[in-house]
C-alpha atoms as a PDB file:
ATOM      1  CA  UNK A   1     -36.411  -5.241  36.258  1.00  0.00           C
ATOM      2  CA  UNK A   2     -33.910  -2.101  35.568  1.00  0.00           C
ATOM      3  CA  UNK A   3     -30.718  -4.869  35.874  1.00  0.00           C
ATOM      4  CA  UNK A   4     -31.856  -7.272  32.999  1.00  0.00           C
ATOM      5  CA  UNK A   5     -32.167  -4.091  30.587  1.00  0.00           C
ATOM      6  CA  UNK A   6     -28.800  -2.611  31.754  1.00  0.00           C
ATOM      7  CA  UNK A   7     -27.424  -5.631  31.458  1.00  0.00           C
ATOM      8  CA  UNK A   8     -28.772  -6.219  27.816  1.00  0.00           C
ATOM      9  CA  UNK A   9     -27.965  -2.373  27.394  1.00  0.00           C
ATOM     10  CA  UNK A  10     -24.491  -2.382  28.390  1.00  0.00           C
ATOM     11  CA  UNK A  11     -23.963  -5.989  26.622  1.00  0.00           C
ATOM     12  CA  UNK A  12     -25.780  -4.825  23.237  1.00  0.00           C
ATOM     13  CA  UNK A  13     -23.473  -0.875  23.619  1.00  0.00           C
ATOM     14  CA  UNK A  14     -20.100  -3.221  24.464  1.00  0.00           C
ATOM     15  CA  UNK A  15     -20.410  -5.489  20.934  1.00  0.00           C
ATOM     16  CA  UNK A  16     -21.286  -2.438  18.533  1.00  0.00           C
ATOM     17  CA  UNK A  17     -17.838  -0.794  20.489  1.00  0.00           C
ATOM     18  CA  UNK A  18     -15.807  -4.344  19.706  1.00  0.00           C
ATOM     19  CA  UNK A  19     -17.335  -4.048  16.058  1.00  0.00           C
ATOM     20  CA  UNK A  20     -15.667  -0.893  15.330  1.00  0.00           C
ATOM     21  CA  UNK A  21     -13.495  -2.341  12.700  1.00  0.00           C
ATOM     22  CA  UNK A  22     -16.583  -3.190  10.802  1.00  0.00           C
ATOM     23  CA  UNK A  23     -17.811   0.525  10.484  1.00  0.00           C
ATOM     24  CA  UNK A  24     -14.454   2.526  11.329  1.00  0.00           C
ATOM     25  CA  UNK A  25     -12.331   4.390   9.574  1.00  0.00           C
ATOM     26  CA  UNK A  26     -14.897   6.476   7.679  1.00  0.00           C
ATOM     27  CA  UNK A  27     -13.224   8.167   4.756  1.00  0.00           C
ATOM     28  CA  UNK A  28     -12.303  11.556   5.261  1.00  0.00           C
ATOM     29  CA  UNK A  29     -11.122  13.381   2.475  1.00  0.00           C
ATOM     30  CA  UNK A  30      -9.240  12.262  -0.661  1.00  0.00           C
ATOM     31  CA  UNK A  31      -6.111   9.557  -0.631  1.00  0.00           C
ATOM     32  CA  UNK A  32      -3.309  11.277  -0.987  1.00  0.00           C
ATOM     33  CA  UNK A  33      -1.412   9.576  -4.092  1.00  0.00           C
ATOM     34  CA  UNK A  34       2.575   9.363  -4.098  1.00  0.00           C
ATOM     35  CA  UNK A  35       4.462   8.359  -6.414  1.00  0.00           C
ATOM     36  CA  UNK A  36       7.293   5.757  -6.480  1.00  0.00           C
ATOM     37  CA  UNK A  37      10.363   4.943  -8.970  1.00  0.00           C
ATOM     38  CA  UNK A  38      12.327   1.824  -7.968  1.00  0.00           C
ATOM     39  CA  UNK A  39      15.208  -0.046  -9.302  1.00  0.00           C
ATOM     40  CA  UNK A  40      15.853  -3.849  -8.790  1.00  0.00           C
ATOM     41  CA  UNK A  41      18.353  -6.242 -10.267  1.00  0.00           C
ATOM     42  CA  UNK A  42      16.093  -8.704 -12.617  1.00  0.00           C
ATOM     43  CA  UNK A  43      15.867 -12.077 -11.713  1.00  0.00           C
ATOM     44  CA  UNK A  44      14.481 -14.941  -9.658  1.00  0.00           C
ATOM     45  CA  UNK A  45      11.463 -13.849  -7.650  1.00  0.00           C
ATOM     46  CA  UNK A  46      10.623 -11.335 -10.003  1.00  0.00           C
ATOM     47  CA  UNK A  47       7.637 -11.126 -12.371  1.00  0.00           C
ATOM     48  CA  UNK A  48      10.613 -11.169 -14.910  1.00  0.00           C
ATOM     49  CA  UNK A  49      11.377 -15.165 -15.120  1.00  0.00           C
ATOM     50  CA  UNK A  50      10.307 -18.597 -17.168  1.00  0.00           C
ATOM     51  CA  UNK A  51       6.321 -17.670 -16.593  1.00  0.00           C
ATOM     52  CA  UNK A  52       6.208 -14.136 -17.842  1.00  0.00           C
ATOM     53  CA  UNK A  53       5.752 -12.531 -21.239  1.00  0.00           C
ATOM     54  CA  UNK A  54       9.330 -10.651 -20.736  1.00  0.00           C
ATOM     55  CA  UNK A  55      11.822 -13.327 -20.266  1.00  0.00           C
ATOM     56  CA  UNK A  56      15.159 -12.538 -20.470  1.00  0.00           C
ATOM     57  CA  UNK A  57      16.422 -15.937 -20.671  1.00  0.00           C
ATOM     58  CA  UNK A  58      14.521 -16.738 -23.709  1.00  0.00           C
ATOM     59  CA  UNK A  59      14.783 -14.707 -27.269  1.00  0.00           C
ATOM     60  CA  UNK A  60      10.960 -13.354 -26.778  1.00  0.00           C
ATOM     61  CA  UNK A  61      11.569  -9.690 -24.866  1.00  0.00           C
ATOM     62  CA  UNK A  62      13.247  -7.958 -27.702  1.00  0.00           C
ATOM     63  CA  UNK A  63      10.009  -4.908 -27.343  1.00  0.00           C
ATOM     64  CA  UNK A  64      10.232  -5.432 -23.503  1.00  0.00           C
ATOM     65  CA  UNK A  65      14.001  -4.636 -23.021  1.00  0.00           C
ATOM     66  CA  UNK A  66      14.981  -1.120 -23.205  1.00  0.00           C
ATOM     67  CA  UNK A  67      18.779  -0.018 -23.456  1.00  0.00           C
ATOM     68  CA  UNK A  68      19.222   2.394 -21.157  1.00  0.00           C
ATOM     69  CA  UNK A  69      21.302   4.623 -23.924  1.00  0.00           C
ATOM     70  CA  UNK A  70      17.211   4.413 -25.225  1.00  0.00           C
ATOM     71  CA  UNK A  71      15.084   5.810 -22.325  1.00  0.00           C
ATOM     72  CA  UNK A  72      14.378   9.614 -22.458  1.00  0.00           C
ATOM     73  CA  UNK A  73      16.687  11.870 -20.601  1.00  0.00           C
ATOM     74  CA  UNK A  74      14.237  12.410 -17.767  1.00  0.00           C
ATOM     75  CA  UNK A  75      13.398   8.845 -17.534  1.00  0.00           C
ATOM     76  CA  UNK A  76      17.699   8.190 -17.548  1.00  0.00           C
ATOM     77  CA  UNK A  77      17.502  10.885 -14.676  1.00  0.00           C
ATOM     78  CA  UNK A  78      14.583   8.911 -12.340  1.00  0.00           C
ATOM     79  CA  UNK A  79      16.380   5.332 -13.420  1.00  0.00           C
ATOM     80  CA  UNK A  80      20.007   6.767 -12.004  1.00  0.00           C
ATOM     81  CA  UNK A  81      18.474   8.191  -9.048  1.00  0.00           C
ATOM     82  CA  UNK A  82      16.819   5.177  -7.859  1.00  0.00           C
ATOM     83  CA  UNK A  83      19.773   2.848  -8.909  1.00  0.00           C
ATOM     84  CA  UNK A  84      22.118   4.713  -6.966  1.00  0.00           C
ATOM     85  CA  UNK A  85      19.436   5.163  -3.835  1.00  0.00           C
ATOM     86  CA  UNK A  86      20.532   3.176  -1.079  1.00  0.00           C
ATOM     87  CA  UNK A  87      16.582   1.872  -0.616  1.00  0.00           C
ATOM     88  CA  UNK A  88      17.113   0.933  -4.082  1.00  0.00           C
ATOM     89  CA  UNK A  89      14.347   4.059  -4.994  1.00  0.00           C
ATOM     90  CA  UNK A  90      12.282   7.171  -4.002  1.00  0.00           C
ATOM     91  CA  UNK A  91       9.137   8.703  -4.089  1.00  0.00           C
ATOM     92  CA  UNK A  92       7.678  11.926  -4.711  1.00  0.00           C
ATOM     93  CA  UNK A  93       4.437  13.489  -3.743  1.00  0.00           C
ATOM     94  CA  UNK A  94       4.239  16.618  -6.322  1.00  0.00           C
ATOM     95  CA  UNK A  95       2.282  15.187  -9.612  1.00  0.00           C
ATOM     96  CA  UNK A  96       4.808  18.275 -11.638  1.00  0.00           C
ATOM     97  CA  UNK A  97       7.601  15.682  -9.903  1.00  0.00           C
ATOM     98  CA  UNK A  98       6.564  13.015 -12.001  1.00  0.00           C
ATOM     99  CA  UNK A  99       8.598  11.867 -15.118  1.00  0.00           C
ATOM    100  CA  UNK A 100       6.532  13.022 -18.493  1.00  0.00           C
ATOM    101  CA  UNK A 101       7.893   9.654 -20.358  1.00  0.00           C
ATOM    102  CA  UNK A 102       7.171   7.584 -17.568  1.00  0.00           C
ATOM    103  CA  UNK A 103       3.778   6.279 -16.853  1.00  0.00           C
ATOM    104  CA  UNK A 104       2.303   5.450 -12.717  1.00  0.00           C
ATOM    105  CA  UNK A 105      -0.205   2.771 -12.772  1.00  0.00           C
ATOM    106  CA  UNK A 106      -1.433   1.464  -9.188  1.00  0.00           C
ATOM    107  CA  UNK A 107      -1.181  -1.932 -10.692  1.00  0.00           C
ATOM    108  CA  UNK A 108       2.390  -1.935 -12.950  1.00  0.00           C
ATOM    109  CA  UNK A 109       2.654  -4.886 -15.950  1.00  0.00           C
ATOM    110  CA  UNK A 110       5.065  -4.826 -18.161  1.00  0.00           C
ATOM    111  CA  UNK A 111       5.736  -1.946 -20.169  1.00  0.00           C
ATOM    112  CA  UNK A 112       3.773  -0.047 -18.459  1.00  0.00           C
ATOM    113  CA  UNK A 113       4.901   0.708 -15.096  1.00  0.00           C
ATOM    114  CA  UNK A 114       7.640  -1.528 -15.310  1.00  0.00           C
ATOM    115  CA  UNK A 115      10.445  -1.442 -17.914  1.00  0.00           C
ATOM    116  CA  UNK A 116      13.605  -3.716 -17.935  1.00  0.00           C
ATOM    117  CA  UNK A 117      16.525  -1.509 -18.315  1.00  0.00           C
ATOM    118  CA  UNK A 118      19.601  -3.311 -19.726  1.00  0.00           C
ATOM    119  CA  UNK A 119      22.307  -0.626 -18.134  1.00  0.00           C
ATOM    120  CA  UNK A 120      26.266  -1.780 -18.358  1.00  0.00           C
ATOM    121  CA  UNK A 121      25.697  -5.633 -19.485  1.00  0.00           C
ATOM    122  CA  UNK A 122      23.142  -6.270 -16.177  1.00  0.00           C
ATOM    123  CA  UNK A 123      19.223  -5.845 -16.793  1.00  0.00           C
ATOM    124  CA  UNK A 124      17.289  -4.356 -13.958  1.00  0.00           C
ATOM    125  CA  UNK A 125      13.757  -3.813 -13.417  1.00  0.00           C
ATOM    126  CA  UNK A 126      12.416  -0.229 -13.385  1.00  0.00           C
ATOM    127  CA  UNK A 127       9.384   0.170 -11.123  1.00  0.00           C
ATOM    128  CA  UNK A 128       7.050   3.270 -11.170  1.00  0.00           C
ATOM    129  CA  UNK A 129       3.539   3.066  -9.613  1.00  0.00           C
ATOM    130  CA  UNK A 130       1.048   5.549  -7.594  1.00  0.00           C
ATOM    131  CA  UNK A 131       0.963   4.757  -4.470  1.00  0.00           C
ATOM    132  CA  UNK A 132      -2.385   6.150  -2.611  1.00  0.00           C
ATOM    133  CA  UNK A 133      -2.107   7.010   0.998  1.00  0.00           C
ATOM    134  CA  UNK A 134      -4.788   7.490   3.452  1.00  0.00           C
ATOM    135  CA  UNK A 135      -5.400  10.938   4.994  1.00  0.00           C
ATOM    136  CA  UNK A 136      -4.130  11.651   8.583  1.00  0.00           C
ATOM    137  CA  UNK A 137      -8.007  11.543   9.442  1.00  0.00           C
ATOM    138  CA  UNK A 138      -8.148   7.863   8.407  1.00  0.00           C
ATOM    139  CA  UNK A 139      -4.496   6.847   9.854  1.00  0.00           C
ATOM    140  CA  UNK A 140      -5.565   8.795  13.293  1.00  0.00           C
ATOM    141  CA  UNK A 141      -8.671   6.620  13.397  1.00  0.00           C
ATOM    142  CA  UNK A 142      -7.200   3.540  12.748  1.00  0.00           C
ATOM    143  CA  UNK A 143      -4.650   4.073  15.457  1.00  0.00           C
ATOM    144  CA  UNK A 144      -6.206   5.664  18.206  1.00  0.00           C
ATOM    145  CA  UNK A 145     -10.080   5.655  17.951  1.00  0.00           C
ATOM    146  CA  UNK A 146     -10.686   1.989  17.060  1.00  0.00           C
ATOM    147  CA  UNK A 147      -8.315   0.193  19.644  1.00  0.00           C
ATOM    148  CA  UNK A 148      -9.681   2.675  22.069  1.00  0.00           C
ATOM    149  CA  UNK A 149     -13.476   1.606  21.251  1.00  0.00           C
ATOM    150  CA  UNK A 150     -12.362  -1.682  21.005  1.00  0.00           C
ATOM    151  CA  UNK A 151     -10.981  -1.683  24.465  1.00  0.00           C
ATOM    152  CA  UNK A 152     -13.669   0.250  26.118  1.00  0.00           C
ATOM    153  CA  UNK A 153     -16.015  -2.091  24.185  1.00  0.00           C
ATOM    154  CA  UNK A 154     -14.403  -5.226  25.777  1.00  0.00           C
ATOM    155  CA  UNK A 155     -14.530  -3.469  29.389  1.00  0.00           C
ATOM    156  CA  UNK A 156     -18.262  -2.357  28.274  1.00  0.00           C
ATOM    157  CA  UNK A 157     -19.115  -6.329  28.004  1.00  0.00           C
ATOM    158  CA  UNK A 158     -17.402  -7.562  31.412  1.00  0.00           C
ATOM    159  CA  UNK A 159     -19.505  -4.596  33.326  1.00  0.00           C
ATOM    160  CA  UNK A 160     -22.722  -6.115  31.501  1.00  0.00           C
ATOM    161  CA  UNK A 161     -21.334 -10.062  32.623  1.00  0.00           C
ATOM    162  CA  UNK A 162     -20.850  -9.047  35.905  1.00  0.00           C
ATOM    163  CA  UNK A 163     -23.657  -6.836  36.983  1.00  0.00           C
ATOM    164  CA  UNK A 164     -25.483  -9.601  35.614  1.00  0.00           C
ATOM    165  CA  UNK A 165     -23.902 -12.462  37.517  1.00  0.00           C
ATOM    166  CA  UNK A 166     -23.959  -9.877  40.759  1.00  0.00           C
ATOM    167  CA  UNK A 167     -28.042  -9.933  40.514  1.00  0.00           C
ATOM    168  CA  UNK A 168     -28.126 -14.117  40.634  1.00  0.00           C
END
């Protein structure tokens, strides 16, 4: 009689481990929001084409196209330092870092996240977004603590099918 429950036990203990993903992480603390600036040539591939309300192509992006001569000195500062950025941008984690005259949505449209910069005869999009990080608490649990559960939740299940096929 004490196999069938430890069978049931360990087989019913070994799912809720492989599960893990459905309950794990468990927020810990705030995200930790950084903040991005990135420079891109405008073209194909771009939300910048035929479909979108800033076309460059066509005569309709007259409000949407900034000259660069245009863009406050600080902005001018954050668009040269991402266009000359081998990664093609940077990031910074201090909200005093941030550019006053820019603004950092977590979902950028046009004009408001993303500018097109006309800057000597070539237009270029200019990208700035928040980007929210997970705490280390969260990152930790993602990589050790639920492939570890998950594993020991697997071995959990093949100790409950074979004590149970050892009692037949």
């Amino acid at each position: 009689m004490r196999t069938p429950l430890a069978v049931v036990g360990l087989l019913g203990l070994g799912v809720c481990l492989m599960a893990n993903p459905l309950y794990l992480p468990v927020a810990i603390g705030e995200p930790d929001p950084a903040y991005t600036h990135t420079v891109q040539p405008a073209g194909e591939g771009s939300p910048v084409g035929p479909e979108s309300p800033v076309d460059p192509e066509a005569g309709n992006d007259s409000d949407a196209v900034v000259a660069y001569a245009d863009l406050a000195p600080d902005a001018r500062a954050a668009f040269d330092r991402a266009h000359d950025s081998p990664e093609g941008g940077f990031g910074v984690e201090d909200p005093d870092e941030r550019v006053d005259s820019l603004s950092y949505p977590a979902e950028p449209t046009p004009g408001n996240g993303l500018l097109i910069v006309e800057y000597d005869g070539e237009r270029y999009e200019f990208w700035t977004r928040t980007v929210e990080r997970e705490p280390g608490a969260v990152v930790a649990q993602r990589a050790l603590l639920q492939p570890v559960a998950f594993l020991g939740g697997f071995l959990v299940v093949l100790a409950g099918v074979a004590l149970g096929l050892g009692e037949n």
